[in-house]
Every structure is written in C-alpha cells, then in structure tokens.
Protein backbone atom coordinates (compact mmCIF):
# COMPACT_ATOMS: atom_id res chain seq x y z
CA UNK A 1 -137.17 -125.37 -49.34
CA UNK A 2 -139.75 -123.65 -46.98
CA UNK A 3 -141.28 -124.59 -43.52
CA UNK A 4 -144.73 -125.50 -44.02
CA UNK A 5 -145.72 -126.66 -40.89
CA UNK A 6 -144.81 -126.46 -37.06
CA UNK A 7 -146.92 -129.17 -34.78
CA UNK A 8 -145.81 -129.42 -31.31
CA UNK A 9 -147.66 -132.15 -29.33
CA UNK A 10 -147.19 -132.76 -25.30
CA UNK A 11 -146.66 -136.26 -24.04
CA UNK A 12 -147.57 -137.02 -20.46
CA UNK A 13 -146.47 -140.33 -19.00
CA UNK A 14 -149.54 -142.04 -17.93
CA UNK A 15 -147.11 -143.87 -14.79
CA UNK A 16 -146.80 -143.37 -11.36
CA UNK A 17 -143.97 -141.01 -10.59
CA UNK A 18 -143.41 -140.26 -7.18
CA UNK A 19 -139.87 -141.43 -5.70
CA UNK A 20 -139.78 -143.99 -3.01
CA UNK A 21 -139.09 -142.75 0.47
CA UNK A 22 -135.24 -144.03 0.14
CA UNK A 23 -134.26 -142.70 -2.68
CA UNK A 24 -133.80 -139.34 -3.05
CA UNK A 25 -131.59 -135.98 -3.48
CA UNK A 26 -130.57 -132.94 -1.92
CA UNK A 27 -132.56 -129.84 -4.32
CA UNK A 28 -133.35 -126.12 -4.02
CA UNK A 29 -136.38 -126.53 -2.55
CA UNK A 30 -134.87 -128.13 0.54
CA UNK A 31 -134.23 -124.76 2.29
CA UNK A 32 -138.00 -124.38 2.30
CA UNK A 33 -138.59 -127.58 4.41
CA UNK A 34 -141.11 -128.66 2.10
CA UNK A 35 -142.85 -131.55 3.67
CA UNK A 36 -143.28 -134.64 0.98
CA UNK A 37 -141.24 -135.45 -1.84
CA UNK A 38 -139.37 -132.38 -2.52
CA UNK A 39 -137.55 -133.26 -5.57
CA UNK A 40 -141.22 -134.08 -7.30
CA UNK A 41 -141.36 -130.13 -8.55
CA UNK A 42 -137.93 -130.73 -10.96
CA UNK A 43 -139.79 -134.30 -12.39
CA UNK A 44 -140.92 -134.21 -15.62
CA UNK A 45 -144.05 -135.67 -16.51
CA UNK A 46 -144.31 -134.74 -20.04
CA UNK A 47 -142.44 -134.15 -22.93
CA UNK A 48 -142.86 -131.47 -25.63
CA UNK A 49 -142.25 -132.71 -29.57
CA UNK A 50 -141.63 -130.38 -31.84
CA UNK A 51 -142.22 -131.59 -35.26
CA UNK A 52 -141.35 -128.90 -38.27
CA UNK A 53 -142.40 -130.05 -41.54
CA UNK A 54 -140.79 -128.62 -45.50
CA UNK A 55 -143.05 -128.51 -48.49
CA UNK A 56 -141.13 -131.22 -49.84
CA UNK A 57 -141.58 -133.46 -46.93
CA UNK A 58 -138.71 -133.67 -44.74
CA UNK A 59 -139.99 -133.48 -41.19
CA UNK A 60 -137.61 -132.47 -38.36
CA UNK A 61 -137.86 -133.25 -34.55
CA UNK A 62 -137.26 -131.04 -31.46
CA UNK A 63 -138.28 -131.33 -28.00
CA UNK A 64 -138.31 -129.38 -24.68
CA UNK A 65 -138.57 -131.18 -21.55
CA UNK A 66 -139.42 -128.03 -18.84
CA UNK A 67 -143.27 -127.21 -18.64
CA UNK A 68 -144.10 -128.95 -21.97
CA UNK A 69 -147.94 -127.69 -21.48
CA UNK A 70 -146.98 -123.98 -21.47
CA UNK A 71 -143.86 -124.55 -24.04
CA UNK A 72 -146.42 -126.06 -26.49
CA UNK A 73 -148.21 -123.16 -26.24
CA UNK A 74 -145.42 -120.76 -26.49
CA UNK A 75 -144.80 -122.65 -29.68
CA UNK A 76 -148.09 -122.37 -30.94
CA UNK A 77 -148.77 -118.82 -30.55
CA UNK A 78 -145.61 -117.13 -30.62
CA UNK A 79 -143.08 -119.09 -32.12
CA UNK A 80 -144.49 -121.20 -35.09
CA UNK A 81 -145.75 -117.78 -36.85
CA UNK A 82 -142.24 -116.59 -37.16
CA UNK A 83 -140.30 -119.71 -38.49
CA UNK A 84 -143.99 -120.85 -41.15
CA UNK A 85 -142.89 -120.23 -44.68
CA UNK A 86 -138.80 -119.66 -43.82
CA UNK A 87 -135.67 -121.32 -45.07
CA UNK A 88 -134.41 -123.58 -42.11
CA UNK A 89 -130.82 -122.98 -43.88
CA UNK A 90 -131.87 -119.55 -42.28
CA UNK A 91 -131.20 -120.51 -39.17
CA UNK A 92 -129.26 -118.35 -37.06
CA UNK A 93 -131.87 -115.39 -38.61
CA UNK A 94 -134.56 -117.80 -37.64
CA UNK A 95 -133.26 -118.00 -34.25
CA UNK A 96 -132.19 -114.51 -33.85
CA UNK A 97 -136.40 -113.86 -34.82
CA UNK A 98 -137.22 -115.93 -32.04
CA UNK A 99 -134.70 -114.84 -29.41
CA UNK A 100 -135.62 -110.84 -30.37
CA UNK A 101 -139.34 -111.20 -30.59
CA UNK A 102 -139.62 -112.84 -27.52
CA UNK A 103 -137.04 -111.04 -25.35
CA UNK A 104 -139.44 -109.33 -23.27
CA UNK A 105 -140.55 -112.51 -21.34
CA UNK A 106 -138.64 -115.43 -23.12
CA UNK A 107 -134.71 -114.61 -22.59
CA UNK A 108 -134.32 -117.55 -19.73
CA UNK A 109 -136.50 -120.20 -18.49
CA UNK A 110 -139.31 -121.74 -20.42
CA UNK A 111 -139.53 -119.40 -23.45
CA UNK A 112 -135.84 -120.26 -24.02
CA UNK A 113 -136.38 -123.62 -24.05
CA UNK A 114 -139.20 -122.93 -26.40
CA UNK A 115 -136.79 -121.84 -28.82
CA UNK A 116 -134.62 -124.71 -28.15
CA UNK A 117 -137.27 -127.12 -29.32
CA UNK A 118 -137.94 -125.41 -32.46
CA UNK A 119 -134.06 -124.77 -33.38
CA UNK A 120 -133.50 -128.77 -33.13
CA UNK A 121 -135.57 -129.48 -35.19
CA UNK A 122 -134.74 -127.10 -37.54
CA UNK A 123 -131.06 -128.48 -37.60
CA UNK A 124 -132.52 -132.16 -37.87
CA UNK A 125 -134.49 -130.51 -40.91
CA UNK A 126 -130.95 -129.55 -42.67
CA UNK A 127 -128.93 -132.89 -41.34
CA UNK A 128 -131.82 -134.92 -43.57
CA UNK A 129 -131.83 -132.09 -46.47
CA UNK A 130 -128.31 -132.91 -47.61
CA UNK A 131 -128.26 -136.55 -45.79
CA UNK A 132 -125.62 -135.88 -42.89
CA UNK A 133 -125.56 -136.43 -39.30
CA UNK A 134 -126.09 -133.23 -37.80
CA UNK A 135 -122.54 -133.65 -36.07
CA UNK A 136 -121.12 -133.43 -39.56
CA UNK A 137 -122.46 -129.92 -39.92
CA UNK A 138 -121.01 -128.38 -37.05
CA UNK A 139 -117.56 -129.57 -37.19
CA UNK A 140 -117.42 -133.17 -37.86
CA UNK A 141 -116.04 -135.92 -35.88
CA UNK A 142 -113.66 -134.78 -33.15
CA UNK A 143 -112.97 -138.36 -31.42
CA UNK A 144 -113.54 -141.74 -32.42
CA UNK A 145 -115.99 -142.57 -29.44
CA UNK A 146 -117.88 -140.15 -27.08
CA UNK A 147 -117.01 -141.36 -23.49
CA UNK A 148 -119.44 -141.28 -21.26
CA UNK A 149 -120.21 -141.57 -17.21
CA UNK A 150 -123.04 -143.16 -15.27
CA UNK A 151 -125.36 -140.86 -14.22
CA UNK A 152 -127.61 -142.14 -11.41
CA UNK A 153 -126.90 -143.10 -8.08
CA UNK A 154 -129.34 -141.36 -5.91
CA UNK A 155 -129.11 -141.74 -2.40
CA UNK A 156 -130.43 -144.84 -0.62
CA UNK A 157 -128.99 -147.23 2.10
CA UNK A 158 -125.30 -147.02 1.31
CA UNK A 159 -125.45 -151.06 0.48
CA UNK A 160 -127.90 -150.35 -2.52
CA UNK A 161 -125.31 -147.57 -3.89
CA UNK A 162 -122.36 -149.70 -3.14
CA UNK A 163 -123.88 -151.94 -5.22
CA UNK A 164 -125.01 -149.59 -8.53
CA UNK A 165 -121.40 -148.33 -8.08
CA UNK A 166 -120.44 -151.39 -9.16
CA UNK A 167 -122.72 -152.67 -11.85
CA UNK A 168 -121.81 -149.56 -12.94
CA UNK A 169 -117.94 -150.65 -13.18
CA UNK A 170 -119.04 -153.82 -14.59
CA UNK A 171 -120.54 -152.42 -17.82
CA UNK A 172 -117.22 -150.98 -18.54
CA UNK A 173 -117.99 -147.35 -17.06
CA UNK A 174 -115.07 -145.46 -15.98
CA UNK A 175 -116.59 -142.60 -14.46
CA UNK A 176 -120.03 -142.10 -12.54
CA UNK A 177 -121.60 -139.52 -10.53
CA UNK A 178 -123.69 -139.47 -7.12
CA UNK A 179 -126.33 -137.68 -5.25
CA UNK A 180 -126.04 -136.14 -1.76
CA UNK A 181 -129.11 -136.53 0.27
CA UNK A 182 -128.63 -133.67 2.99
CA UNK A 183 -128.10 -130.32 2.69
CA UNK A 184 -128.13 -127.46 5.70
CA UNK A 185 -131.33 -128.27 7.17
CA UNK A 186 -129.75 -131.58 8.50
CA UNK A 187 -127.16 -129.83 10.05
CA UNK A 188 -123.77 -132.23 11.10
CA UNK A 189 -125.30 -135.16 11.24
CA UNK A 190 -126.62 -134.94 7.52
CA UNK A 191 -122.87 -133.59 6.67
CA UNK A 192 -121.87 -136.57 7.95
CA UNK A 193 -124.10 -138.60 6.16
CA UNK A 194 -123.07 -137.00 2.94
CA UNK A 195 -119.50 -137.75 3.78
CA UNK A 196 -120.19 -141.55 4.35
CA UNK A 197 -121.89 -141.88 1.13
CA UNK A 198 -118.98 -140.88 -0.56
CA UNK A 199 -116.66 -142.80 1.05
CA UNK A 200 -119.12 -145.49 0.43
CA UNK A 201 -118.90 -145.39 -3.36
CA UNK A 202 -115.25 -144.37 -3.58
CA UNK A 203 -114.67 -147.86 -1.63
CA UNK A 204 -116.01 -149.96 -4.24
CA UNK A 205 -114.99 -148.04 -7.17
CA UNK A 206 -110.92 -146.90 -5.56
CA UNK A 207 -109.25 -144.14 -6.83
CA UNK A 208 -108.94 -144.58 -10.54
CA UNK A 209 -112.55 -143.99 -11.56
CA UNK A 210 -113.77 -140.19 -11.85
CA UNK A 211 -116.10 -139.48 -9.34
CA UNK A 212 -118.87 -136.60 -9.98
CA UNK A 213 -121.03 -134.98 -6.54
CA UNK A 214 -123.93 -133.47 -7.40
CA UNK A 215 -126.09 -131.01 -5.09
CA UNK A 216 -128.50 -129.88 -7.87
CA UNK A 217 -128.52 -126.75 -5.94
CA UNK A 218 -129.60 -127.79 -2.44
CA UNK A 219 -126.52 -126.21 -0.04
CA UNK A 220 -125.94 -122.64 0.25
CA UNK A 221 -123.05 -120.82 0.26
CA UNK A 222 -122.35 -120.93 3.86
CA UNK A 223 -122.82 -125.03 3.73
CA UNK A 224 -120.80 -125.65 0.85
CA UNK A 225 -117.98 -123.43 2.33
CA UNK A 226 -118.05 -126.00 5.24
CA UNK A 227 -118.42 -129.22 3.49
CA UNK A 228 -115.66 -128.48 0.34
CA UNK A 229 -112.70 -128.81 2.36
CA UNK A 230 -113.95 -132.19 3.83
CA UNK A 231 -114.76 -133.67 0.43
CA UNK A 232 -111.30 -132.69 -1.00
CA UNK A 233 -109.66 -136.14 0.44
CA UNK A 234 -112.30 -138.35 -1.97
CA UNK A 235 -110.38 -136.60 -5.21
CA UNK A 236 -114.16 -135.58 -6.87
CA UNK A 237 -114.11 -134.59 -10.80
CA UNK A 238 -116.41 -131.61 -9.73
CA UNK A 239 -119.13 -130.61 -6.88
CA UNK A 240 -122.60 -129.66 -9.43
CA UNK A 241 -124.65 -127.11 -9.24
CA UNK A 242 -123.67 -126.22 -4.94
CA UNK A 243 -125.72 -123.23 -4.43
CA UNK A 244 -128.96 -121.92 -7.14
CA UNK A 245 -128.21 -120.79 -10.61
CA UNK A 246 -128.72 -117.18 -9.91
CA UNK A 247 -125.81 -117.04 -7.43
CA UNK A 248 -123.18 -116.61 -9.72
CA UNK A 249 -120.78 -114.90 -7.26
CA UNK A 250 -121.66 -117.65 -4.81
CA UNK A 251 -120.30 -120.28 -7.68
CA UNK A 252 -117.14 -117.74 -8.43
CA UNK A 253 -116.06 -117.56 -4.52
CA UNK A 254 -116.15 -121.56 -4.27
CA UNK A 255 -114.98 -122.09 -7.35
CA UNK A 256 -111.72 -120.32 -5.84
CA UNK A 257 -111.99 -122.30 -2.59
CA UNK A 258 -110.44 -125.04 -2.80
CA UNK A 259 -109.13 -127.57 -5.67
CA UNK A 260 -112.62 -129.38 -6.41
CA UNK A 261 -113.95 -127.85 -9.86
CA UNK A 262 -117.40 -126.49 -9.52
CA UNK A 263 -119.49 -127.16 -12.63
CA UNK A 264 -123.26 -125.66 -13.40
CA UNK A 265 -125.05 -124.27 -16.08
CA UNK A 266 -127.95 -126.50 -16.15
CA UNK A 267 -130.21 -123.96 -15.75
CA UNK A 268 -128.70 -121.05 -17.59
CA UNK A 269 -129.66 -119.70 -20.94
CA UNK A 270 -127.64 -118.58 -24.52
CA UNK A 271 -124.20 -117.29 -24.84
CA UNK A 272 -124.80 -114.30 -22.85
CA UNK A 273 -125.52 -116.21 -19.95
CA UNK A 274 -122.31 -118.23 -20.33
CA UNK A 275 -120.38 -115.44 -20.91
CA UNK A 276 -120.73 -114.04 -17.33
CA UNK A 277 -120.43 -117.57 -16.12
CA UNK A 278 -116.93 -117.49 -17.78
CA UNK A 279 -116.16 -113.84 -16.93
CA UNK A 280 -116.43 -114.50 -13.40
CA UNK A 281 -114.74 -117.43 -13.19
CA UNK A 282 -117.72 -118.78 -11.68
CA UNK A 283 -117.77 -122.72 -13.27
CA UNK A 284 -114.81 -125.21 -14.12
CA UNK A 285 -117.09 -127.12 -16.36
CA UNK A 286 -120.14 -125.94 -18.09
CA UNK A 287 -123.33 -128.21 -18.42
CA UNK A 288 -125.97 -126.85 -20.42
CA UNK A 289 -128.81 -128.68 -21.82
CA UNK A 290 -129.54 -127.96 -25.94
CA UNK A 291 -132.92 -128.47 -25.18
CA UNK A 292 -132.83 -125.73 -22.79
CA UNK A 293 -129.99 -123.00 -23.86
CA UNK A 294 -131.24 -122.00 -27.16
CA UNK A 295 -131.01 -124.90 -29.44
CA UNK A 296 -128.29 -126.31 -31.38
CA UNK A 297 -127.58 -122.96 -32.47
CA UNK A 298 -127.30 -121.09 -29.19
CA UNK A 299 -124.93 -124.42 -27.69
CA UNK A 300 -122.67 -124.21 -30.89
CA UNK A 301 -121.68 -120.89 -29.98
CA UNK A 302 -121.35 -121.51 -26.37
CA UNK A 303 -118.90 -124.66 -27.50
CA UNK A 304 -116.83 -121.55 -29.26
CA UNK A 305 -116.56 -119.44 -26.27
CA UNK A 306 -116.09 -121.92 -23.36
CA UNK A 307 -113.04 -123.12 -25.62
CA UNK A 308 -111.80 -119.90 -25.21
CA UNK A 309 -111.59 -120.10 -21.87
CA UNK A 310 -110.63 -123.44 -21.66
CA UNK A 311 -113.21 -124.71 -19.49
CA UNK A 312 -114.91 -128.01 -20.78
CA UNK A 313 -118.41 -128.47 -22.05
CA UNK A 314 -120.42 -131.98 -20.76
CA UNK A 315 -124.09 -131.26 -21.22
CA UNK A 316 -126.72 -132.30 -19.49
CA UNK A 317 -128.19 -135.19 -19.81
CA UNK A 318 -127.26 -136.95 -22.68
CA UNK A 319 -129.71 -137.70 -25.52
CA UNK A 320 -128.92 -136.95 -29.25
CA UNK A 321 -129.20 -133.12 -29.03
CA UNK A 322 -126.47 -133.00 -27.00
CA UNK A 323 -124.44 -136.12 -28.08
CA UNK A 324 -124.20 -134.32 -31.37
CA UNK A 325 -122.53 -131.44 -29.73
CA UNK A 326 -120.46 -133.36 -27.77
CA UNK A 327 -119.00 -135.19 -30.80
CA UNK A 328 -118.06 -132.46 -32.86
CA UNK A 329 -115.92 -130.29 -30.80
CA UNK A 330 -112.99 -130.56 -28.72
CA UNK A 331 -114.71 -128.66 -25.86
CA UNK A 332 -116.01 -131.81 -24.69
CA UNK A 333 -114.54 -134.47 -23.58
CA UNK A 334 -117.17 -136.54 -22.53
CA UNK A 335 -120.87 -136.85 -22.18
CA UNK A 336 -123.67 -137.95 -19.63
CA UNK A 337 -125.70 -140.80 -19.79
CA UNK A 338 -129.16 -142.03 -17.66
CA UNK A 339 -128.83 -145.49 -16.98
CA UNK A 340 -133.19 -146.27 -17.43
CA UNK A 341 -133.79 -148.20 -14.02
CA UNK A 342 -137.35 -146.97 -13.78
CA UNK A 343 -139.85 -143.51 -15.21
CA UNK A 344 -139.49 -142.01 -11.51
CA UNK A 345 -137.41 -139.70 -12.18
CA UNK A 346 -137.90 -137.67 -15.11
CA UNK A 347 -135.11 -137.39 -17.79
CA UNK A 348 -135.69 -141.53 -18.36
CA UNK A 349 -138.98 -139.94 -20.20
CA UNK A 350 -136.64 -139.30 -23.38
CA UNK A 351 -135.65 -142.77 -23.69
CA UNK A 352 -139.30 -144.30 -24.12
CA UNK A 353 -140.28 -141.35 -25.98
CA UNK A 354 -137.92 -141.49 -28.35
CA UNK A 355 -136.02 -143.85 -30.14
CA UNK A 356 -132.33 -143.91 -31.78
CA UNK A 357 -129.97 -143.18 -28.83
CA UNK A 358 -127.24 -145.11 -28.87
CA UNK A 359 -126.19 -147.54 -25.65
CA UNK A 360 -123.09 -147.41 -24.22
CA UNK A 361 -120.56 -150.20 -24.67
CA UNK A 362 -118.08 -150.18 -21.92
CA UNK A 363 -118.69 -146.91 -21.08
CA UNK A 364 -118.62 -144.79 -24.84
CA UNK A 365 -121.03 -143.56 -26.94
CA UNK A 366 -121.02 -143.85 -30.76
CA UNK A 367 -122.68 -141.91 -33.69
CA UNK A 368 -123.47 -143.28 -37.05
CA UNK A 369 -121.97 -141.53 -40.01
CA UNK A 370 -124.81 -142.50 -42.15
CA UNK A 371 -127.81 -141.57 -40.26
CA UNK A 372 -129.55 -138.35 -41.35
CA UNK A 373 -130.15 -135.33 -39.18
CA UNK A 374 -130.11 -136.65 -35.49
CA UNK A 375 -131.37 -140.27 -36.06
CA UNK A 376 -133.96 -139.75 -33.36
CA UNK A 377 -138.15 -141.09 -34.24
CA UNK A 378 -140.96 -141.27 -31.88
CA UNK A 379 -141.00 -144.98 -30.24
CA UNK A 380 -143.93 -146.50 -31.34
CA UNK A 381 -143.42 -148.92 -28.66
CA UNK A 382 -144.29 -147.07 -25.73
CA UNK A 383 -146.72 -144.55 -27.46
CA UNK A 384 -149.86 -146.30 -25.58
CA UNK A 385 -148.30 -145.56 -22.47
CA UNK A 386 -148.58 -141.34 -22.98
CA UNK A 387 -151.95 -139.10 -22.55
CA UNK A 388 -150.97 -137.09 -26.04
CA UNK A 389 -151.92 -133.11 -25.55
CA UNK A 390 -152.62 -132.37 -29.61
C-alpha cells in the first residue's frame, strides 16, 4: 500500500464570530491592553482537512486547527512531497521525514501542527487498512468509558454561570472548568472579581465536583503569585495555563507554590518539549492537543514519558484525535469536552465540520470497537455553511 495522494482543503466558517461584550476570558494578549475583543486573535475561523489517499482507496483524515491558510500551504509545498508514494505503516520514518526536513522553521508552532494534520491521517489510513479503531493500535482499551468534564463557562454575570454550572450537573457531569475574566491590568478589584466567580460556581456545584480555573495565559508571574494562595480555599483540580507557554520556570516556581496543580502544554510541541516540561517540574498535568504536538505519533510517545513521571495526560480539547489517546493509556484519566452553545468561539468549528464524535452520557465518553480508523467524516450537513479554500 502506497500514498497516492495528499489534498488538504481550508474551511472558513461563513458566521459571525465575534464574542458578545459579556462573555469573555482573561488571555495573553491582555497585558497589551488591546482595545476590542482581545480573545478574537486565539478564534479559529477555519479549519484545515487533511485528506491522504492509498492506491487502493482508503482515504484518511487529519486536520489542524491553528492558521489553516498557511498550514495548507505548508502541506502543500513542503509536506505532501515527502509522505506521496510512502508506506503509511512507515510512520514514525514518515514523521521523523517531516519533523527533520522541516526543523529549520517548523519545530513549534504552525509547521508542527502541519505535521500533526498529516500524521492523523496517516494513522486513520492504518486503523481502516486492517479495520480497527485507531485506539486498538496503540494499546487498546484502558477503561470501559472515557470520563469527561464540561468545558465552557466563560465569564458573564455570575447568574448566567451559576446557571451553566448547573445544567452542567444536570447532564450527569461530574467535573467542569471555568474562565477568569481579569487578569493584572484590573488590579484588586478584578482579583476580586475572579474570586467571586469562583465562589459563584463552587456554590451551586459544592465540594464534590472537580473544579478546573483556567487563565489561558493572561496573569503573570507576579499576579498568579498573589492570587494562588487565595484560590486554595475553593479546592481547584488545577489553575491552566497561569503565565505564557514560554515561561517554563515561571510554571516550575508556582507549580511549587502552593497545593493547586498547575497544568499547560497547550501550546507546546513533541516529546522534547514535554520533556523539559517534566524535567523542571514545571506542570502537574499535561494538555497537549494531537492536532498540534506532532500527531498521533508525537502524543503516543509523550503518553510514554509523562507516565514516567507520573503526571497525567488530559488533552486539549476533546475530539477523536485525542479521545483515541485518551482511551488507550492509563496516563489519562479523563478527557475534555466543548459543550456546542454557539460558533463564537472557535474549537465548536470541529463539531460542524466533522462528524462521528461521540456525546457524552452523564458525563463519559465512549468509543466503538467496530468503527475503522477514527470514525470521523466531513458533515455534509453543515458543508454550505463554509467558504472551502481548494
């Protein structure tokens, strides 16, 4: 079996996409007193598919999600060369061809997750070869049912949350995570905001559901110092992403601050990456994205090493990619999911792109033994509603 073809096609979402005033979340570009919607620059607009085609007709699917007009052409020119007329059973040489060929400006960041789209759908390519879920080649079932948290609750008027806390609860979820709103531009008075919004949620849901903060890297060192040891009392499951992803010794000094786990990784890339992450200490829970480390290859390996250090794995985001990761090792216990309120706010754009994800029932996650490869198609419904980049 040979690759044939590579096609990679961006989708734009023909929507509006700009967050309403009162609802919103602290980010790293807060620090530069943007004026406007601040969070619009991590959005996503667009989706990159991947599609890899054998000469005898399987056809995989990949995607990236980060700058899908300049990952499409990444793929084009760069990447589709190397992998045309392969073995995708080759696939940590195709991969290592990828990663080497590229390292002068593709280690991190978009070229990465260039690679990322093209490994997936190499390992849906094998998964439908020999008619397996792709969790079946990298280790199998580890747990009956992925568990899963709510992943939403951006901040509004602490009513609104009060109130997504607990539809939340009442689909069977037993863990959910927040947004802060303010980070050190709003000095006190926005710590104190963050503070109320905590104790906001943690009224409705009490002390028994895990509780996840997320600052998707709008504090600082300095600010985080200060507003740790007043979060403590609300008993979080980790603080995300406090300070920006290059500040790894700013992650490894609060990660020994106080008892509150600090998780990241979202924005990091391969095993090496990781591997100073767990050197240092830096992160009690890692949270890559496949579609962003290096594939289903690259996250396999960083399953193998964060086990090592026994610090859990919960990707980012959800989606198949990463629910087949999450099923097939004991390095994670759980996975994220994006309750689909609206298309404001970016990752939603998977779910009417694509369809085959499995829903939730009170609060877990299952995968079918008997789908091929990672049971994912285009949605044919929603199609109409994307500007396709050929």
């Amino acid at each position: 079996m040979k690759i044939t073809q590579v096609r990679a096609r961006v989708f734009e979402w023909k929507g509006h996409t700009v967050a309403p005033t009162d609802h919103f979340c602290s980010n790293a570009m807060d620090e530069l007193w943007d004026k406007g919607d601040s969070m619009g620059t991590f959005r996503f607009h667009g989706w990159t598919v991947v599609e890899i085609e054998t000469d005898n007709g399987i056809v995989g699917i990949g995607n990236v999600a980060l700058a899908p007009r300049i990952a499409k052409a990444i793929i084009d020119q760069y990447l589709a060369p190397l992998v045309i007329g392969q073995d995708p059973f080759d696939y940590e040489y195709l991969w290592q061809r990828m990663y080497r060929s590229t390292h002068a400006w593709g280690r991190k960041g978009i070229g990465m997750a260039a690679i990322s789209g093209v490994d997936i759908a190499i390992w849906d390519i094998m998964g439908k070869a020999v008619n397996k879920p792709v969790f079946k080649l990298l280790g199998g079932r580890t747990k009956e049912k992925i568990p899963c948290y709510a992943s939403k609750l951006y901040r509004t008027d602490l009513k609104s949350m009060q109130e997504e806390a607990q539809s939340y609860l009442d689909q069977g979820f037993k863990a959910m995570k927040m947004r802060f709103g303010y980070g050190p531009k709003d000095g006190p008075s926005g710590m104190r905001e963050n503070l109320n919004s905590v104790a906001a949620v943690r009224e409705v849901i009490g002390d028994d559901i895990d509780l996840m903060l997320e600052c998707y890297m709008g504090w600082n060192l300095d600010y985080a110092k200060r507003m740790l040891p007043r979060l403590e009392r609300f008993q979080p499951r980790w603080l995300e992403e406090p300070v920006i992803a290059d500040d790894i010794d700013g992650y490894a000094a609060l990660n020994q601050l106080t008892s509150i786990p600090i998780s990241g990784g979202e924005h990091e890339f391969t095993s090496y990456g990781f591997r100073q992450l767990l050197e240092k200490r830096a992160v009690s829970v890692i949270q890559y994205d496949t579609n962003r480390v290096g594939g289903i290859t690259a996250a396999h390996k960083i399953n193998a090493l964060a086990e090592s250090f026994s610090v859990p794995v919960i990707p980012h985001a959800g989606q198949m990619h990463n629910y087949h990761l999450t099923m097939s090792t004991l390095a994670s216990p759980m996975s994220e999911f994006f309750p689909v309120h609206d298309v404001e706010i970016g990752n939603e754009l998977f779910y009417y792109l694509f369809e085959g994800d499995p829903e939730p029932i009170n609060g877990f996650i299952d995968l079918d033994d008997n789908t091929p490869g990672l049971g994912l198609k285009l949605n044919e419904q929603y199609l109409n509603q994307f500007n396709i980049i050929e």
